[in-house]
Protein backbone atom coordinates (compact mmCIF):
# COMPACT_ATOMS: atom_id res chain seq x y z
CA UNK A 1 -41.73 -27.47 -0.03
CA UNK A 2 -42.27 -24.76 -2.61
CA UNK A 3 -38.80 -24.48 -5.10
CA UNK A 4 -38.31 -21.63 -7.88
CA UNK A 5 -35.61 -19.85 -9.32
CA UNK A 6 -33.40 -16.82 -7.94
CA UNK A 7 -35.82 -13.70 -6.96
CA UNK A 8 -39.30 -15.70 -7.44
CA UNK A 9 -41.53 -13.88 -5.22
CA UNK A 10 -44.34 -16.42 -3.30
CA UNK A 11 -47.27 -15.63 -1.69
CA UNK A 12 -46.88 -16.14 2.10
CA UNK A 13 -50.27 -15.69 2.95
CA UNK A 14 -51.43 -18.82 1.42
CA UNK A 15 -52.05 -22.21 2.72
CA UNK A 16 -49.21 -24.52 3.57
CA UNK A 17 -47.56 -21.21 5.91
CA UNK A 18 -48.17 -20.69 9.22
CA UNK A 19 -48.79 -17.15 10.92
CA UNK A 20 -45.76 -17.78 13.16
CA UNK A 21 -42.76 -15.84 12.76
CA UNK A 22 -39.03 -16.18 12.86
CA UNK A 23 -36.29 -13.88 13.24
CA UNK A 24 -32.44 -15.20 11.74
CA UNK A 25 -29.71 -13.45 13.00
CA UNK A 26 -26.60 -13.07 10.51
CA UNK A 27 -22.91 -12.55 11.97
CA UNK A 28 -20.75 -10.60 9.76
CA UNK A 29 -17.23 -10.80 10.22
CA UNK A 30 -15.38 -8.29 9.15
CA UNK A 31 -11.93 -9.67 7.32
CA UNK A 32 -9.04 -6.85 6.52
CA UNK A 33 -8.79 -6.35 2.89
CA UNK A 34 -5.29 -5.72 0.80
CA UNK A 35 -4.64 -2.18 -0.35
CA UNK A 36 -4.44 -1.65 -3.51
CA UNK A 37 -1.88 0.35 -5.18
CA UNK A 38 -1.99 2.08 -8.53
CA UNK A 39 1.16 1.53 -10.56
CA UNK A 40 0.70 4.18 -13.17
CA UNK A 41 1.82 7.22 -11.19
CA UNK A 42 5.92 6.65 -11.76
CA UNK A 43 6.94 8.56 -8.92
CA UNK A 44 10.70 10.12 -8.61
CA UNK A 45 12.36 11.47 -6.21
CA UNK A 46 13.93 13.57 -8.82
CA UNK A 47 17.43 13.93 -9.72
CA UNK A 48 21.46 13.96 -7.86
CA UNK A 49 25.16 13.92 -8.75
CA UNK A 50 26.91 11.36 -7.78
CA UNK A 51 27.96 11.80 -4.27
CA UNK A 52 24.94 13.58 -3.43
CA UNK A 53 21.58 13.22 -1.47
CA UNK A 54 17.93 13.57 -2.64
CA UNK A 55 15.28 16.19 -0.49
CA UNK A 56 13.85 13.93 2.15
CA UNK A 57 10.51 12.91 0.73
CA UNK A 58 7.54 12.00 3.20
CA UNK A 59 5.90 8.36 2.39
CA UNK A 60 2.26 9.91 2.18
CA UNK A 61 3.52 12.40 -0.66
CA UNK A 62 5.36 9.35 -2.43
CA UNK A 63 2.31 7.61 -2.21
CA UNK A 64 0.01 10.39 -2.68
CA UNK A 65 -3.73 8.82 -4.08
CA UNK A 66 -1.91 5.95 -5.67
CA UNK A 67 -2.95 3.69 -2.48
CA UNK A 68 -6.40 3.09 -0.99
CA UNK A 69 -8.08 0.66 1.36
CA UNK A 70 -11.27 0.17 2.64
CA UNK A 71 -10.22 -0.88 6.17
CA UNK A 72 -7.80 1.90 6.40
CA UNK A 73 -7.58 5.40 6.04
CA UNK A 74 -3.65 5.71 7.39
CA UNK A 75 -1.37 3.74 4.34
CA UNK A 76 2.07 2.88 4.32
CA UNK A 77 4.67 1.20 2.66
CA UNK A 78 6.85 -1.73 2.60
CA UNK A 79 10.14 -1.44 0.83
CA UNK A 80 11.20 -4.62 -0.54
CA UNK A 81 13.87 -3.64 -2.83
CA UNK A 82 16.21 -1.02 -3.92
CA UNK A 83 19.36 -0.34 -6.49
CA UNK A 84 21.76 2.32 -6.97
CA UNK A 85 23.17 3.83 -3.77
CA UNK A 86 22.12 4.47 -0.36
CA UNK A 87 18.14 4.35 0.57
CA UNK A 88 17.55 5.50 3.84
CA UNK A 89 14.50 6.20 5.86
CA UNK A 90 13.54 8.23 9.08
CA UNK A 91 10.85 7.83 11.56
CA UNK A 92 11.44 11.46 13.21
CA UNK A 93 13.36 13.40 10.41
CA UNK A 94 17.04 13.74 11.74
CA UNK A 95 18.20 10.34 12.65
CA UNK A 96 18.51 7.87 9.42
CA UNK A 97 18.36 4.76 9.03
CA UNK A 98 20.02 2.43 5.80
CA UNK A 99 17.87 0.60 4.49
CA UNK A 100 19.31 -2.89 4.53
CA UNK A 101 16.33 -5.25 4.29
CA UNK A 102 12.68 -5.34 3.90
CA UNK A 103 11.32 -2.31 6.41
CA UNK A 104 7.63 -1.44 7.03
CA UNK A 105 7.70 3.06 7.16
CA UNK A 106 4.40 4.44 8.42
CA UNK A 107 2.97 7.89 6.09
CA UNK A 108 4.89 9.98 8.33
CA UNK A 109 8.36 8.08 7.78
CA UNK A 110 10.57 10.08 5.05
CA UNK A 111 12.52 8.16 2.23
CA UNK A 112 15.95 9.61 0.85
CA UNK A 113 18.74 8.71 -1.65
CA UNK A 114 21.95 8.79 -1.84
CA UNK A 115 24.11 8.57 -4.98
CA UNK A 116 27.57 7.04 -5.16
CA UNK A 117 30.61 8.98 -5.75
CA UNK A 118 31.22 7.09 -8.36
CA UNK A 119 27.73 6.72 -9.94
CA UNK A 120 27.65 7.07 -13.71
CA UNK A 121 25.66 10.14 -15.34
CA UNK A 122 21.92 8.89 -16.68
CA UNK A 123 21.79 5.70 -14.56
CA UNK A 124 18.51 5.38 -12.38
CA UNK A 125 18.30 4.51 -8.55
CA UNK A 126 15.43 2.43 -7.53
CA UNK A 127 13.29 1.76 -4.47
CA UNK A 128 10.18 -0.83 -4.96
CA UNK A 129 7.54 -1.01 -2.48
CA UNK A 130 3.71 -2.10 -1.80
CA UNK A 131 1.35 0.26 0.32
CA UNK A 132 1.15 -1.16 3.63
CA UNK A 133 -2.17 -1.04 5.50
CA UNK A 134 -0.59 -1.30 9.12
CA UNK A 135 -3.04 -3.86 9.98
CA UNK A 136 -0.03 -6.53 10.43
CA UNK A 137 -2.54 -8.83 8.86
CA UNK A 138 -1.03 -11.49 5.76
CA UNK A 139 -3.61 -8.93 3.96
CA UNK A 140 -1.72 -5.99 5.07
CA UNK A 141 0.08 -5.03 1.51
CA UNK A 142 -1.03 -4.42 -1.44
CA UNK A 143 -0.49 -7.16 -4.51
CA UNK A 144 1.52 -4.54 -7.03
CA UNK A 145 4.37 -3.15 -6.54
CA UNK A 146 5.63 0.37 -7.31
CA UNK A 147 9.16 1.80 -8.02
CA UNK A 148 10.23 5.34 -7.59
CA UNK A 149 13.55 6.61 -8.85
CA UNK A 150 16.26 8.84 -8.74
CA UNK A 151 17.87 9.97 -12.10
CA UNK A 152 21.90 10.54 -11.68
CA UNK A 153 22.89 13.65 -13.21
């Protein structure tokens, strides 16, 4: 048995190796990686009065290149928390949803706030959430978080 360290080359063709050959087959299984999610952006959903409700906002353009994955081209997100008011999401763009606990929205859902009446001027709304792969995999969200906001007017 010949030893050496990493990337020693040896010289097959001497004595001690036969002429046969020998063919290894490797399996590689292919394992769903996390997205990852790029926390710097800050993303808003810009400003309300109290009493009133943000533009609808699509979850691909809150996202925008913040998320990517390897495994998948088609990103979502996972809201797991929000403050302020009323978050609500839709899946078709008229009927809405509150959001009331942890909810998966594909990059075609739409995100919207609503303020309070009785929301107080310069106090900010916010929604946190991971990007979402879709894979339903325990890999399927991203490790950061990210929080958009609304500003009260």
């Amino acid at each position: 048995m010949l030893t050496g360290t990493f990337g020693t080359k040896v010289d097959a063709t001497a004595a001690g190796f036969s002429v046969q050959t020998e063919t290894a087959i490797a399996d590689v299984i292919a394992v769903n990686d996390a997205p990852v999610l790029d926390i710097t952006p800050n993303p808003t959903l810009g400003s309300v009065r109290p009493g009133e409700t943000t533009q609808p906002m699509l979850v691909s353009a809150l996202l925008g290149t913040a998320a990517t994955d390897v495994d998948s081209p088609s990103i979502g997100i996972r809201i797991v928390a929000w403050s302020g008011g009323t978050w609500e999401y839709s899946l078709n763009g008229t009927d809405w949803i509150k959001v009331t606990r942890a909810v998966n929205l594909v990059p075609t859902a739409q995100v919207r706030f609503t303020a309070l009446p009785t929301a107080k001027s310069g106090a900010t709304a916010k929604v946190t959430y991971k990007a979402w792969d879709q894979s339903g995999k325990p890999t399927a969200f991203s490790r950061l978080a990210e929080v958009a906001t609304v500003t009260i007017l």
